[in-house]
N, C-alpha and C. Protein backbone atom coordinates (compact mmCIF):
# COMPACT_ATOMS: atom_id res chain seq x y z
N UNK A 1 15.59 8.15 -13.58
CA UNK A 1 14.82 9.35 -13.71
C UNK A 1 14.77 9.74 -15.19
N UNK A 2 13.38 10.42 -15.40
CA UNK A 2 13.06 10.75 -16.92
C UNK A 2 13.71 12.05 -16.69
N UNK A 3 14.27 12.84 -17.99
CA UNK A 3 14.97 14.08 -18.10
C UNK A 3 14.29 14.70 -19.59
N UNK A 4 13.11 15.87 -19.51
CA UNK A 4 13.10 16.15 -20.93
C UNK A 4 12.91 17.40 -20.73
N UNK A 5 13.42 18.06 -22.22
CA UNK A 5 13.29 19.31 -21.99
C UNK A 5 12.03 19.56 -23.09
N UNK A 6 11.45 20.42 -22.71
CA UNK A 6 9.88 20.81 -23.33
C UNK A 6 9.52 22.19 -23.50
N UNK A 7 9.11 22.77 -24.47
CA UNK A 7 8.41 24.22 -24.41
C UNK A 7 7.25 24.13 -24.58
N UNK A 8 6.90 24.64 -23.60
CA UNK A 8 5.65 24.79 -23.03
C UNK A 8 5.27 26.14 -22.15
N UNK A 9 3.81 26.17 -21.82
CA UNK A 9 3.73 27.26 -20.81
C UNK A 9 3.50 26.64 -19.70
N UNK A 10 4.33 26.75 -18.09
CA UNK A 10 4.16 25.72 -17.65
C UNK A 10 3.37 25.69 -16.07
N UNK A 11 2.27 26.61 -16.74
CA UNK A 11 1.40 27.00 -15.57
C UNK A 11 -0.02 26.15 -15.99
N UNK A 12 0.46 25.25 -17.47
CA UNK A 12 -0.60 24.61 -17.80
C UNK A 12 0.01 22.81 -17.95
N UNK A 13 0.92 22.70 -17.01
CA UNK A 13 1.27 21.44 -17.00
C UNK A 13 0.52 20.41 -15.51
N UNK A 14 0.26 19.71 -15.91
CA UNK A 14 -0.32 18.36 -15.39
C UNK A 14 0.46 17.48 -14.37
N UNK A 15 1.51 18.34 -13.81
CA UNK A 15 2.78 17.67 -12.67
C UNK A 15 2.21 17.84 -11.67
N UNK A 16 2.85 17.05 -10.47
CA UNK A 16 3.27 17.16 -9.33
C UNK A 16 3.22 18.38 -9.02
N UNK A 17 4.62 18.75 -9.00
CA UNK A 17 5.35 20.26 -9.20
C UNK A 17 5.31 21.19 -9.57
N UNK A 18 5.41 22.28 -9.57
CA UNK A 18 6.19 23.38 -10.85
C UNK A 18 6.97 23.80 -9.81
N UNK A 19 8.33 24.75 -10.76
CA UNK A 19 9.00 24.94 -9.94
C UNK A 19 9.18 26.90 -10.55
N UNK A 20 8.85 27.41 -9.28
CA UNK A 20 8.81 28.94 -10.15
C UNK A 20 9.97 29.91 -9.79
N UNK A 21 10.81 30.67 -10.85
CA UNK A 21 11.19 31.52 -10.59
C UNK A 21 10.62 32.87 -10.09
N UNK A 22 11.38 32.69 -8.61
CA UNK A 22 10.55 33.48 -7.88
C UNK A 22 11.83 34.91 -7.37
N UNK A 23 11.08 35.82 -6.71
CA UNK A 23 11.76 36.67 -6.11
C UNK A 23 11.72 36.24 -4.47
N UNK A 24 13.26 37.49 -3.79
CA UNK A 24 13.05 37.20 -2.59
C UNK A 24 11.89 37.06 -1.58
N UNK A 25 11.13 37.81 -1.73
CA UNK A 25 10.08 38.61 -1.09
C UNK A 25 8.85 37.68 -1.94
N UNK A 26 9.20 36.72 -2.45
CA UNK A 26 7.75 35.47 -2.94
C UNK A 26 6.34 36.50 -3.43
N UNK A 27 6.83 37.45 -3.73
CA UNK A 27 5.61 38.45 -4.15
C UNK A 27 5.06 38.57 -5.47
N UNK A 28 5.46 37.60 -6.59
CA UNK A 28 4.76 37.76 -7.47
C UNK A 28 5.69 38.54 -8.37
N UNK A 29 5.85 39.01 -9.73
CA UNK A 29 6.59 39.59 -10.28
C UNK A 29 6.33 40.04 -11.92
N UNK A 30 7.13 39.94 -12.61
CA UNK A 30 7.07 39.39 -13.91
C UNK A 30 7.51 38.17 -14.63
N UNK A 31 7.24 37.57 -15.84
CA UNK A 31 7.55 36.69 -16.64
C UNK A 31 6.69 35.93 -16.23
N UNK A 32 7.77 34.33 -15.66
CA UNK A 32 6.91 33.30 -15.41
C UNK A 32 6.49 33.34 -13.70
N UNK A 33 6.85 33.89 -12.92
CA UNK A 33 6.54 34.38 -11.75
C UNK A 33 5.38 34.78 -11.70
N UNK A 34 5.08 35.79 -12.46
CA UNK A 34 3.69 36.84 -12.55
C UNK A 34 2.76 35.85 -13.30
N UNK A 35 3.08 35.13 -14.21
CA UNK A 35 2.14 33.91 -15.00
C UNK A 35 1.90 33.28 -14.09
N UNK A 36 2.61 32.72 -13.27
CA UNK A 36 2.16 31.34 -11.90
C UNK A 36 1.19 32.03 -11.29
N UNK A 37 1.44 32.83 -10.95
CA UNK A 37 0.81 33.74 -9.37
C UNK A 37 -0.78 34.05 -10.46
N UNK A 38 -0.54 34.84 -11.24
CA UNK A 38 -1.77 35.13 -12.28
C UNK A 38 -2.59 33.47 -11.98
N UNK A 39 -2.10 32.68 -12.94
CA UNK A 39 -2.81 31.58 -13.06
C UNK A 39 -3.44 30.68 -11.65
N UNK A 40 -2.17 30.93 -10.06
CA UNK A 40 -2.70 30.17 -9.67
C UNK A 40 -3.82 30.75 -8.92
N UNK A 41 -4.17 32.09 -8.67
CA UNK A 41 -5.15 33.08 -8.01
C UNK A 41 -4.77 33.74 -6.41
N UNK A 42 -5.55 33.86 -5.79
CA UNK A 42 -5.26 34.83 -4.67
C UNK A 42 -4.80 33.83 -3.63
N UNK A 43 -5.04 32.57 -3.39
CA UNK A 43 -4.84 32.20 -2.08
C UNK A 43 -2.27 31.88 -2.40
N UNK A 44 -2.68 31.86 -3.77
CA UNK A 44 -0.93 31.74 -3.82
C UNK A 44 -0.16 32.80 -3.28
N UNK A 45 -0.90 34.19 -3.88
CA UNK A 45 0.00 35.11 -2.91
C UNK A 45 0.08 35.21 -1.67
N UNK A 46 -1.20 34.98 -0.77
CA UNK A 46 -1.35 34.46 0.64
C UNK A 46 -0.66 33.72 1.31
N UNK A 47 -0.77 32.48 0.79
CA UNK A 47 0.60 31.04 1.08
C UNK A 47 1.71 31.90 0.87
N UNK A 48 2.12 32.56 -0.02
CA UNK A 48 4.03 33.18 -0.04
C UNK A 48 3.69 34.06 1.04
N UNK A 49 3.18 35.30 1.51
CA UNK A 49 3.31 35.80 2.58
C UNK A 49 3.35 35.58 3.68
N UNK A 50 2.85 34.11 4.27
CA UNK A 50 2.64 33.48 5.20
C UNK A 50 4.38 32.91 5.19
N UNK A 51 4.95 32.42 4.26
CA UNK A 51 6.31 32.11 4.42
C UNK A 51 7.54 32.87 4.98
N UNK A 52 6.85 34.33 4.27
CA UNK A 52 8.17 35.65 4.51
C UNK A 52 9.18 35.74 3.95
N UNK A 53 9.24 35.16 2.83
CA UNK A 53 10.07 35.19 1.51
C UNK A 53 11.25 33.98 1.68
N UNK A 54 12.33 34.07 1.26
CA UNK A 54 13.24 33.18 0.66
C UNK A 54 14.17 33.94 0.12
N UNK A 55 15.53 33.07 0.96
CA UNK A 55 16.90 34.04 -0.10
C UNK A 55 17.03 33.14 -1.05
N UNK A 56 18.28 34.08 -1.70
CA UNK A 56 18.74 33.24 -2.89
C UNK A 56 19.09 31.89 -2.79
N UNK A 57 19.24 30.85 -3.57
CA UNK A 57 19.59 29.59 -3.30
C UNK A 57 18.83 28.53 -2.75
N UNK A 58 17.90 29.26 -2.36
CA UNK A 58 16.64 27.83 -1.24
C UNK A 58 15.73 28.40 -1.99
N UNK A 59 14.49 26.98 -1.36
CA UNK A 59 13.31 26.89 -1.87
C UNK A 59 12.60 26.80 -0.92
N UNK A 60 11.03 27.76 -1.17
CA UNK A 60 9.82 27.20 -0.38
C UNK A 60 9.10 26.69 -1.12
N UNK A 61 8.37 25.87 -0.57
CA UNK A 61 6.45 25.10 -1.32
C UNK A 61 5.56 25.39 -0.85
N UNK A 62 4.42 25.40 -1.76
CA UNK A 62 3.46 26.35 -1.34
C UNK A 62 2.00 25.14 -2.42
N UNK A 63 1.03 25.11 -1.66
CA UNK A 63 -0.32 24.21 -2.73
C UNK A 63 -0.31 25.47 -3.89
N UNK A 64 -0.47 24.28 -5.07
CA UNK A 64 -0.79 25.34 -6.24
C UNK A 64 -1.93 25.87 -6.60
N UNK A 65 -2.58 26.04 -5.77
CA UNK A 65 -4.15 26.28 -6.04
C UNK A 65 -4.78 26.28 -7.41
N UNK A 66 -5.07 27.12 -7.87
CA UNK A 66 -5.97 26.99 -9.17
C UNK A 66 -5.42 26.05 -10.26
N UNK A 67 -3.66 26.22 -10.46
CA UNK A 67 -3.17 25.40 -11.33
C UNK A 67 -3.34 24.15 -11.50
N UNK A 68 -3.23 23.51 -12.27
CA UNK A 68 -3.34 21.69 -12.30
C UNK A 68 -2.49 20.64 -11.55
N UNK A 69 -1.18 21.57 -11.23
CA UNK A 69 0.02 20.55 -10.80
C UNK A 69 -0.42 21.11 -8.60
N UNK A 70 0.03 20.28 -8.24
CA UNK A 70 -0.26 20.15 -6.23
C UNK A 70 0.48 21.25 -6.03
N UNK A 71 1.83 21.14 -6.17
CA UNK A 71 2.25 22.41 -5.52
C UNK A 71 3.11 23.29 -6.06
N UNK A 72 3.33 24.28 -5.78
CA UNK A 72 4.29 25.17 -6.51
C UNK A 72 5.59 25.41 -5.47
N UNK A 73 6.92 24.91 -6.54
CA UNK A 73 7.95 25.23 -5.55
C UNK A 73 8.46 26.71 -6.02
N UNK A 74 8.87 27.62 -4.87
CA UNK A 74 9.65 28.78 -5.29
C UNK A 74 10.69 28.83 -5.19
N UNK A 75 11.42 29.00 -5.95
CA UNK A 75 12.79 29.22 -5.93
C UNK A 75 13.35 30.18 -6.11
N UNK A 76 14.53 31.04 -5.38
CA UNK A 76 15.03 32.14 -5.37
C UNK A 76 16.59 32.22 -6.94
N UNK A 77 16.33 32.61 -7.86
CA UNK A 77 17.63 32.25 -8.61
C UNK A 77 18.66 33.56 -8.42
N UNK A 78 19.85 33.27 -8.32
CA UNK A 78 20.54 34.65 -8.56
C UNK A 78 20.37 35.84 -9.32
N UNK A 79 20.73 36.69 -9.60
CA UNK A 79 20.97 37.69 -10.68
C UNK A 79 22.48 37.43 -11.15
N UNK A 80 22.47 37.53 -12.31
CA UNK A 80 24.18 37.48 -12.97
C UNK A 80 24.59 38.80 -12.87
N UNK A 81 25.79 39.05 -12.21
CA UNK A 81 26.56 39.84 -12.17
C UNK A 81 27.78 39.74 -13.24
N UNK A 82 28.89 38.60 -12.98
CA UNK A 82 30.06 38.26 -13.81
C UNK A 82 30.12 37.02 -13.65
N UNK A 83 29.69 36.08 -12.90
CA UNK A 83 29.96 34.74 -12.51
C UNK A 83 30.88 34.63 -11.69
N UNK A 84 30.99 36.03 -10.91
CA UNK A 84 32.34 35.67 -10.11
C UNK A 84 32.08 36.23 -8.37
N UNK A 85 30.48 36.30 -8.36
CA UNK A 85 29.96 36.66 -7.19
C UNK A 85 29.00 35.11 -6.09
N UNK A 86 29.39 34.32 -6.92
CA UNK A 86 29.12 33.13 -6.69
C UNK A 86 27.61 32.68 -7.06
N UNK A 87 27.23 33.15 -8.06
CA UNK A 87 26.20 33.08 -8.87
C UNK A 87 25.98 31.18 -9.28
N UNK A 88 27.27 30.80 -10.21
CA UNK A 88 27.16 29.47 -9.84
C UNK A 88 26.82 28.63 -8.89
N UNK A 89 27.25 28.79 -7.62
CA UNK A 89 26.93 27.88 -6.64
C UNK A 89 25.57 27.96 -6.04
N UNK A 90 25.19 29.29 -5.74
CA UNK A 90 24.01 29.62 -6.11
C UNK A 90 22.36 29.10 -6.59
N UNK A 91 23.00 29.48 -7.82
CA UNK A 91 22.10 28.17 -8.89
C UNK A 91 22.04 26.99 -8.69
N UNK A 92 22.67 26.05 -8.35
CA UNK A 92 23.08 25.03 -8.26
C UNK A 92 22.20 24.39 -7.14
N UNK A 93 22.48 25.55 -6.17
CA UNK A 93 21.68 25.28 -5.06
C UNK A 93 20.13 25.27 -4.82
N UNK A 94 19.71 26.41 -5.86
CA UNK A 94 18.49 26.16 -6.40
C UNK A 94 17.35 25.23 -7.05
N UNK A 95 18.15 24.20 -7.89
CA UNK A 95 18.04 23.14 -8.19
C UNK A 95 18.05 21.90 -7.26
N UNK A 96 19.03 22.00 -6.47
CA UNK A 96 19.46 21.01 -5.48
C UNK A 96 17.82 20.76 -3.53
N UNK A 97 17.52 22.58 -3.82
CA UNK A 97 16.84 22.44 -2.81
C UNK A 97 15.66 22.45 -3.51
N UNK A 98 15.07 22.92 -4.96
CA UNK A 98 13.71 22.04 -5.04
C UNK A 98 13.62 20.75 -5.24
N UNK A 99 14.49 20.00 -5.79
CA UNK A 99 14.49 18.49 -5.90
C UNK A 99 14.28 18.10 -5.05
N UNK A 100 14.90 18.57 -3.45
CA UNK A 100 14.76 18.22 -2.10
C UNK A 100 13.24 18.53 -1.36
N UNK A 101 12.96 19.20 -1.86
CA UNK A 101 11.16 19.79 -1.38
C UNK A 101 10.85 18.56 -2.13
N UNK A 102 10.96 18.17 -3.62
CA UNK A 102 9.71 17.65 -4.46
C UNK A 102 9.49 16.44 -3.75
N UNK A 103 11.28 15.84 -3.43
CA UNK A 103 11.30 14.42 -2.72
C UNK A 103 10.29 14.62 -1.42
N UNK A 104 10.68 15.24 -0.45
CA UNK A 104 10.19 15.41 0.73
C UNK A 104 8.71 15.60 0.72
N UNK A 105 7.99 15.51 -0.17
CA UNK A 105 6.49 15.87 -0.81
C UNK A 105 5.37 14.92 -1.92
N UNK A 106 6.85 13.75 -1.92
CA UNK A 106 6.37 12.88 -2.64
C UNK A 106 6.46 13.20 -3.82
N UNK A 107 6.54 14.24 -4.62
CA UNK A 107 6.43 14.31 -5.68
C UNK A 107 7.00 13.18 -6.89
N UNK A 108 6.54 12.88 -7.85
CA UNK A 108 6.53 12.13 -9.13
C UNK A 108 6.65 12.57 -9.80
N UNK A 109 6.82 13.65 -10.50
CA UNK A 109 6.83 14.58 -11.15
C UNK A 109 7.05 16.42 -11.04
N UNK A 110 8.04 16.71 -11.94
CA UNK A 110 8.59 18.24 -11.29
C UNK A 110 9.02 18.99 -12.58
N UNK A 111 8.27 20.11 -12.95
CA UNK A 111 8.99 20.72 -14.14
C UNK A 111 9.18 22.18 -13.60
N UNK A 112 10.51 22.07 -14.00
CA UNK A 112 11.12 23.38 -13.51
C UNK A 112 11.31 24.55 -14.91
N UNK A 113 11.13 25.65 -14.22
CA UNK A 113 11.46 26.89 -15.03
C UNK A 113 12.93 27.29 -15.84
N UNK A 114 13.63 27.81 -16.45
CA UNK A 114 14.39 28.36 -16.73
C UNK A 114 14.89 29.21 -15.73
N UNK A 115 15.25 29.25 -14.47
CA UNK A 115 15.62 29.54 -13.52
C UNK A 115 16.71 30.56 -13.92
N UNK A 116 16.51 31.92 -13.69
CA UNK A 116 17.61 33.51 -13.76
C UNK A 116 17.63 33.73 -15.24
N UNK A 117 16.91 33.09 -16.01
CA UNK A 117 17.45 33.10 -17.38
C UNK A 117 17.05 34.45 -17.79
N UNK A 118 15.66 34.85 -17.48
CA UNK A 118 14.90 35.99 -17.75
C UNK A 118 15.48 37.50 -17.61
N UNK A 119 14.64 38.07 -16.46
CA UNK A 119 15.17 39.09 -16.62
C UNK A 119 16.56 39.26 -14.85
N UNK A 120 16.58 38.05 -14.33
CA UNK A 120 18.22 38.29 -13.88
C UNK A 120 19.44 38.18 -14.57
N UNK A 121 18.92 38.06 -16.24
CA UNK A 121 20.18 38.06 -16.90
C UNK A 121 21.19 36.71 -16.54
N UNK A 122 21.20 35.62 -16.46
CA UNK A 122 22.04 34.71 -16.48
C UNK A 122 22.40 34.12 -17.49
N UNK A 123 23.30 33.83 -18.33
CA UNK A 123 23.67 33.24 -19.19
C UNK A 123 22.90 32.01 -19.98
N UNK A 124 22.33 32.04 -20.53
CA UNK A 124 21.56 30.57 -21.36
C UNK A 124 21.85 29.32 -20.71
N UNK A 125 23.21 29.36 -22.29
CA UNK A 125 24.02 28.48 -21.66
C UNK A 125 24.66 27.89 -20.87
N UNK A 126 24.91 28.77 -19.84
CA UNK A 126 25.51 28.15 -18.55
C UNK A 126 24.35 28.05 -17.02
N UNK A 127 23.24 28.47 -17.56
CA UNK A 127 22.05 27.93 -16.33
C UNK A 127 21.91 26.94 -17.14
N UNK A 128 21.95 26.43 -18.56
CA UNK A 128 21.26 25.08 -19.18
C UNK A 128 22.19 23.71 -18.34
N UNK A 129 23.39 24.18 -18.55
CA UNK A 129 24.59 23.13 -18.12
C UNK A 129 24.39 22.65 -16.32
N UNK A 130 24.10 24.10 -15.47
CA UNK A 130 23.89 23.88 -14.50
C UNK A 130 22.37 23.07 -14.46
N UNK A 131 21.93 23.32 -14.90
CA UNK A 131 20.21 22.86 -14.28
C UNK A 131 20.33 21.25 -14.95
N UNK A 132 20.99 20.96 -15.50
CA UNK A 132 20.84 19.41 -16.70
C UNK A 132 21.98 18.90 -15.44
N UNK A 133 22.83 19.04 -15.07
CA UNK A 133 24.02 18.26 -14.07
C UNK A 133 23.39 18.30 -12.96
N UNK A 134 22.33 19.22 -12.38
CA UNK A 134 22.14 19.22 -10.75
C UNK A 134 20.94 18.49 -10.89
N UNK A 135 20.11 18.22 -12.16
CA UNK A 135 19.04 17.28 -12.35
C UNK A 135 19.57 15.61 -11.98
N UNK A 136 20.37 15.74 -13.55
CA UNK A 136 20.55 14.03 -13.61
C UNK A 136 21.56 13.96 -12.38
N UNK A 137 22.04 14.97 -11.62
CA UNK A 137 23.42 14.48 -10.81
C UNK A 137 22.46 14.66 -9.43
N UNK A 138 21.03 14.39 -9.09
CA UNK A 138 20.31 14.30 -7.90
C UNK A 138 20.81 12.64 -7.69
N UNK A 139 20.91 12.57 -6.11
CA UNK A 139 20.79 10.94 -6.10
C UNK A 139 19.96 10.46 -5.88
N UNK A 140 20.38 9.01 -6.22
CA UNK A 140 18.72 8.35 -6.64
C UNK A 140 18.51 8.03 -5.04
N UNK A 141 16.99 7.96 -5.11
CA UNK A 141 16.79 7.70 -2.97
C UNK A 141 15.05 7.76 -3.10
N UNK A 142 14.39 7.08 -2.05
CA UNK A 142 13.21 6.96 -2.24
C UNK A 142 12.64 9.05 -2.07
N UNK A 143 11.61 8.50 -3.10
CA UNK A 143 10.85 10.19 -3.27
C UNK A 143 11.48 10.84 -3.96
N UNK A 144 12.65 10.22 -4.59
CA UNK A 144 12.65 11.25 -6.13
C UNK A 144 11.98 11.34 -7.12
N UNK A 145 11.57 12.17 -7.86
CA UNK A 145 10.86 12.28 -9.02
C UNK A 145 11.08 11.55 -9.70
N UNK A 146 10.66 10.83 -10.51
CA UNK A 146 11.02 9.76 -11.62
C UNK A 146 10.14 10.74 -12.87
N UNK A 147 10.43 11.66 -12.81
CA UNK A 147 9.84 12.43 -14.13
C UNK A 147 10.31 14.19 -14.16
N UNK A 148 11.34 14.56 -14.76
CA UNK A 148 11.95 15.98 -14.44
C UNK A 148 11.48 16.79 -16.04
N UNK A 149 10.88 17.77 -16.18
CA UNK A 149 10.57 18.68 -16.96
C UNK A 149 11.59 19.91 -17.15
N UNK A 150 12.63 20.06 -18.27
CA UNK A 150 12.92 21.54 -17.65
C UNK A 150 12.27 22.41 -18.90
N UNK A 151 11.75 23.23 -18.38
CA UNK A 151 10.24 24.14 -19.80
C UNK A 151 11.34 25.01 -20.10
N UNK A 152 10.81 25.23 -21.12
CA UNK A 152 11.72 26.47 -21.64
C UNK A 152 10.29 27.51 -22.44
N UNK A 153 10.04 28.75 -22.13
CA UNK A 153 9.02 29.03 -23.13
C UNK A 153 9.50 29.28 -24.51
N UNK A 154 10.83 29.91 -24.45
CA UNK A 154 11.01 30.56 -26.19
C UNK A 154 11.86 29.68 -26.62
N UNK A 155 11.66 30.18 -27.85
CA UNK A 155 12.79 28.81 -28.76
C UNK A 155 13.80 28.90 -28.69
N UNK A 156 14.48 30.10 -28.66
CA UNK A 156 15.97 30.13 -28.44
C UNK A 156 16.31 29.21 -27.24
N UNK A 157 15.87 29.37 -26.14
CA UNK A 157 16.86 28.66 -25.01
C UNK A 157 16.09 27.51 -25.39
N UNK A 158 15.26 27.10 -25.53
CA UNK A 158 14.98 25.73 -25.70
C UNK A 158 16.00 24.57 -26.59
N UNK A 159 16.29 25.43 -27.37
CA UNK A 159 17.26 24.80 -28.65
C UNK A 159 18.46 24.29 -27.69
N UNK A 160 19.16 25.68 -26.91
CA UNK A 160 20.18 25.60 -26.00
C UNK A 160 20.08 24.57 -24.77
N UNK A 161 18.90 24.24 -23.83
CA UNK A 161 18.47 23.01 -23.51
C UNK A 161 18.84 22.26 -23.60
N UNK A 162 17.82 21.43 -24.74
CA UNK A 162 17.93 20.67 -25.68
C UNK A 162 19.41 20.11 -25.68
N UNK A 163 19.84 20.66 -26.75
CA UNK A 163 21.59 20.41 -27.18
C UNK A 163 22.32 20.23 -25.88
N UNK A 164 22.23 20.90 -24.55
CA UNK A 164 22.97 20.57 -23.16
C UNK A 164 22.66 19.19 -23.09
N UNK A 165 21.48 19.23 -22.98
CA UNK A 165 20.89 17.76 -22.38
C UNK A 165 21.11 16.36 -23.38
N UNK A 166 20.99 16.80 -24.20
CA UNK A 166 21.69 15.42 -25.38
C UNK A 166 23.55 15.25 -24.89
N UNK A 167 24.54 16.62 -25.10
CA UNK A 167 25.29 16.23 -24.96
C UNK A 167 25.77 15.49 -23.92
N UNK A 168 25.31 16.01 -22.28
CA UNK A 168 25.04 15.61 -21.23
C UNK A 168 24.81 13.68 -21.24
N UNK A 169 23.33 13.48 -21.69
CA UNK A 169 23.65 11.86 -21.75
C UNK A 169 24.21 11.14 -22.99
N UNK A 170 24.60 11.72 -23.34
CA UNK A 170 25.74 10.90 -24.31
C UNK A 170 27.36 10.60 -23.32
N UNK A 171 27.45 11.10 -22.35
CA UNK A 171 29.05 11.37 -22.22
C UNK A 171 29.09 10.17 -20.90
């Protein structure tokens, strides 16, 4: 599997996939949530209501309509509290069940968001570490992506990324 990290806006990427930080209630929001839903038009908010939301930790899929990439996965990310409300495992799980949609969907391609980084306040650095280990640590099995995106829009976490993911395959 390819692993890169990219800044980009990633409601204008050419995948399979996207993978959106979403809320419980799949209703659309701010940041990159409110950008997906914006970009992909009315029938996306339709498809999430038809689902009835999503807790934390799982994922639904939904066609990406207007966007370029097939489908949009949602993903529920925690809010950071202290890291001691099980926020980690959490996350983890987030990662773990869109990889599992993308497979189950055929997907070839999947670029995921910065998942809680925004405004649930999660740590940079420690969603970078999680999202780079629950990537390359998917097992390999027919219908995995052979192409993983993780976007970052601003430069700061991108840098932070970045540097996870180098140290990551070096070790």
């Amino acid at each position: 599997m390819q692993v890169q990290v990219v800044q980009a806006d990633i409601t204008t990427l050419e995948v399979h996939a996207i993978v959106n930080a979403a809320n419980s209630r799949l209703a659309g929001g701010g940041g990159v949530d409110g950008a997906i839903h914006a970009a992909a038009g009315h029938g996306l908010m339709q498809a999430c209501r038809e689902l009835g939301g999503c807790p934390t930790g799982e994922a639904r899929i939904t066609p990406a309509f207007d966007l370029p990439a097939r489908f949009v996965i949602h993903t529920v990310g925690p809010v950071w509290v202290d890291g001691l409300r099980g926020e980690p495992d959490l996350l983890r799980n987030c990662y773990r069940s869109s990889m599992a949609l993308a497979a189950r969907h055929g997907c070839e391609s999947v670029a995921f968001s910065a998942i809680s980084c925004g405004v649930y306040g999660y740590p940079v650095e420690q969603a970078a570490r999680i999202a780079v280990d629950e990537v390359l640590g998917t097992p390999s099995g027919d219908g995995i992506p052979s192409r993983v995106l993780l976007v970052c829009f601003a430069e700061p976490t991108l840098g932070i990324y970045r540097r996870v993911l180098a140290e990551r395959q070096t070790t």
